[in-house]
Protein backbone atom coordinates (compact mmCIF):
# COMPACT_ATOMS: atom_id res chain seq x y z
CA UNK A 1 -18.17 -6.19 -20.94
CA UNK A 2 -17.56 -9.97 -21.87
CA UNK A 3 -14.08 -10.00 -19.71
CA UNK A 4 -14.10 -10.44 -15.88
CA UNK A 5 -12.43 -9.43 -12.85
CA UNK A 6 -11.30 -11.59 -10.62
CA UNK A 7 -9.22 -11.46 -6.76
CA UNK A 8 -6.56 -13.93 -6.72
CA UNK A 9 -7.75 -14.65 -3.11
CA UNK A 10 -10.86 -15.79 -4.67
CA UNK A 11 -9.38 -17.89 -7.28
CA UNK A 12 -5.96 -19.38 -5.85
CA UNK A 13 -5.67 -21.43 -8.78
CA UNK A 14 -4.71 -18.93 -11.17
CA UNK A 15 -1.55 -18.19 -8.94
CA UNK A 16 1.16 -19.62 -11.45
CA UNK A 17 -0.30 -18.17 -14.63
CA UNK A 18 -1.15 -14.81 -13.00
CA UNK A 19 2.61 -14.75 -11.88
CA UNK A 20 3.98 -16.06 -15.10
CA UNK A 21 1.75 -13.33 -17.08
CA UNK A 22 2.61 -10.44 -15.24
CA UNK A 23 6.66 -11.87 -15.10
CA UNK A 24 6.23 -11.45 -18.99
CA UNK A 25 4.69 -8.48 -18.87
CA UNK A 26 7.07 -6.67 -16.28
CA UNK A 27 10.38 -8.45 -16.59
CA UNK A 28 10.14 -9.09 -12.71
CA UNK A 29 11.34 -12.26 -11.82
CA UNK A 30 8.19 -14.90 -11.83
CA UNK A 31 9.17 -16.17 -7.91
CA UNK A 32 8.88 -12.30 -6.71
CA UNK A 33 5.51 -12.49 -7.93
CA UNK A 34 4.78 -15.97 -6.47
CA UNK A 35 6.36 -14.69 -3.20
CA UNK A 36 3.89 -11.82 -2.81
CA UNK A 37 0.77 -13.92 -4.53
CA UNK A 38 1.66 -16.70 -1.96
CA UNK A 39 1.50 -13.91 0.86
CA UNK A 40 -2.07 -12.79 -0.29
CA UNK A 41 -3.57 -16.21 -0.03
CA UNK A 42 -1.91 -17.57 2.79
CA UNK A 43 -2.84 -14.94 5.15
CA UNK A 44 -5.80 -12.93 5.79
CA UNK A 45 -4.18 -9.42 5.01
CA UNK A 46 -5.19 -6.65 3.15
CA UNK A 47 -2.00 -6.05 1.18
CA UNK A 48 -0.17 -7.86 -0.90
CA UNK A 49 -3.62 -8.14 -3.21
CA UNK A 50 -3.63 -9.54 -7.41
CA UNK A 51 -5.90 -8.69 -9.72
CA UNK A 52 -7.01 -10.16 -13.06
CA UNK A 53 -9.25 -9.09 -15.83
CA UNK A 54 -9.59 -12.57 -17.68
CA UNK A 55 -11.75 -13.28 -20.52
CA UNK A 56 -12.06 -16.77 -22.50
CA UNK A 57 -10.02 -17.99 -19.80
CA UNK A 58 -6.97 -16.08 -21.27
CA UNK A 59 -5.57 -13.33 -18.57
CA UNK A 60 -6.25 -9.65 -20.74
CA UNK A 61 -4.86 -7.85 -17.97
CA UNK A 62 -4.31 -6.57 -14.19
CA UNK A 63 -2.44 -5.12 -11.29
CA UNK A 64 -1.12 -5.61 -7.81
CA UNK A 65 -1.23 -4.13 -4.56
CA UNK A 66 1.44 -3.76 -2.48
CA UNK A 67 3.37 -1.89 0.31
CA UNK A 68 5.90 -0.51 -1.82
CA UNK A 69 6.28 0.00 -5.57
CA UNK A 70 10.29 -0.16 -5.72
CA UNK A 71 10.65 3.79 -4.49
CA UNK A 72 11.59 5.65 -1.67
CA UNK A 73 8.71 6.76 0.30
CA UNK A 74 7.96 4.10 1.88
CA UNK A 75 5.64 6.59 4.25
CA UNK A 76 3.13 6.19 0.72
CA UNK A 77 1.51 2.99 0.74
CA UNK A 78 0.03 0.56 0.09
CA UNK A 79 0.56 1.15 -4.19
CA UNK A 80 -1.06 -0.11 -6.77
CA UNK A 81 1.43 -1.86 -8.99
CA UNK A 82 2.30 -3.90 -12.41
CA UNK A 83 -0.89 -2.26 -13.96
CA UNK A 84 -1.09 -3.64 -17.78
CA UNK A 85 -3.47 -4.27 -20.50
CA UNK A 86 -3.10 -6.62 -23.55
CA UNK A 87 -1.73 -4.40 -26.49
CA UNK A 88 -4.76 -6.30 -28.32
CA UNK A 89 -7.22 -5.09 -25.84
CA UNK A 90 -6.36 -1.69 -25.10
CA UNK A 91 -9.20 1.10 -25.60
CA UNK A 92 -11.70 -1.05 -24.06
CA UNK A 93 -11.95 0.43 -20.90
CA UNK A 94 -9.94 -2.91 -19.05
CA UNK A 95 -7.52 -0.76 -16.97
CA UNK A 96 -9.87 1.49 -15.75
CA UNK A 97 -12.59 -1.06 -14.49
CA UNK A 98 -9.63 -2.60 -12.60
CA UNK A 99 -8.46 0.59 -11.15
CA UNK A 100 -12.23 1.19 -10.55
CA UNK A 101 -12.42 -2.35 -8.36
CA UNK A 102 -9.26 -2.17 -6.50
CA UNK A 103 -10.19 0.90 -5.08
CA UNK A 104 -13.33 -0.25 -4.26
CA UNK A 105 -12.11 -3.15 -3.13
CA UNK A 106 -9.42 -2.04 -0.91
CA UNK A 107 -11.95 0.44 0.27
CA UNK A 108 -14.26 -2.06 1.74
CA UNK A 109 -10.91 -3.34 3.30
CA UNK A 110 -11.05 0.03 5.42
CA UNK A 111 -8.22 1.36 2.62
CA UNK A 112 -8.82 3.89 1.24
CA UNK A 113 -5.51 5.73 0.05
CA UNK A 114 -3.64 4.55 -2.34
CA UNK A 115 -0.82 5.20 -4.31
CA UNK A 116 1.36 4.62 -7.77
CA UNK A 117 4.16 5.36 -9.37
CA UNK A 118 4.23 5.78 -13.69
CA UNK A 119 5.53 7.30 -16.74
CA UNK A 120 2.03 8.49 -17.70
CA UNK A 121 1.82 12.24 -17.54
CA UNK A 122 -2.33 12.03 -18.62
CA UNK A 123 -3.67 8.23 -17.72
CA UNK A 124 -4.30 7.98 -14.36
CA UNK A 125 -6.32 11.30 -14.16
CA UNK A 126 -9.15 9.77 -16.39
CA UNK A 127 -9.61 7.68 -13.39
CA UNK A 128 -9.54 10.02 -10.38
CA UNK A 129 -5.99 9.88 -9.97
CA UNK A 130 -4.20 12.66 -8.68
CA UNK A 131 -0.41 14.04 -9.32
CA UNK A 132 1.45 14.08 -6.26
CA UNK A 133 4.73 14.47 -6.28
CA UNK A 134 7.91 12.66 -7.66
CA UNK A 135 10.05 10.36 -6.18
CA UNK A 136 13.34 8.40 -7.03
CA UNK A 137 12.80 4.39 -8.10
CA UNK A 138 15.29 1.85 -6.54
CA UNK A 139 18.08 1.74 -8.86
CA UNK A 140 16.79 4.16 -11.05
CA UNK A 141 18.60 7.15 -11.98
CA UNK A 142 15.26 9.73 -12.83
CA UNK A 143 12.58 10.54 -10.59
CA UNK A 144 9.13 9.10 -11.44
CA UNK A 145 5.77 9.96 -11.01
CA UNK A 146 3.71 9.52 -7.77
CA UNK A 147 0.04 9.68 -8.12
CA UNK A 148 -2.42 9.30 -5.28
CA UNK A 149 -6.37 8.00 -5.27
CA UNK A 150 -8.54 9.00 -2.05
CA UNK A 151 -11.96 6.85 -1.72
């Protein structure tokens, strides 16, 4: 593994590029991103949480965590969100090591539930991810996918 991963909280620094990136990536507007980064480093809370899996110090991929992934059960929380990998550096294993160390890492943060919404009928499982039920998006006319990972 020549990439990293790295906690935004432990690198505030990459706060406008992470934000930027995952505004590309997502379509999200870059200052609802720097809203919720700016909310993990300014306070000592376990959620919001950001995520990157940099290597060559070029951002290859990541994910969020927050209360609630644009849905309407807001009783499931906190999700994991914005999970993406590089086109270039898919098959490498990138989005499962950072599934891997959010759930450890919100683990050690005495959470250990979480919960995320996808497309992906077969992904998530790989990682032990489990189908739970569907729910409707905001704004969205189809129910989606609700998955659910217990530490």
């Amino acid at each position: 593994m020549s990439y990293s991963i790295i906690r935004l909280c432990d690198v505030p620094e990459w706060k406008e590029r992470a934000a930027g990136w995952f505004h590309e990536k997502w379509g999200v507007p870059k200052e609802a991103y720097l809203e919720s980064m700016e909310a993990c480093l300014a306070r000592n809370a376990d959620v919001p949480q950001w995520y990157l899996a940099v290597e060559n110090d070029r951002i290859i991929g990541g994910l969020g965590v927050i209360e609630n992934d644009f849905h309407d059960r807001k009783d499931l929380a906190p999700n994991v969100c914005a999970v993406y990998t590089e086109e270039s550096e898919r098959g490498r294993g990138i989005a499962g090591a950072l599934l891997r160390f959010v759930c450890e890492d919100m683990a050690q943060r005495g959470i250990r539930t979480l919960y995320l919404v996808t497309d992906h009928t077969s992904f998530y499982e790989r990682y032990g991810w489990e189908y739970l039920c569907m729910v409707q998006g905001d704004d969205e006319p189809d129910l989606t996918r609700m998955y659910v990972h217990r530490m």
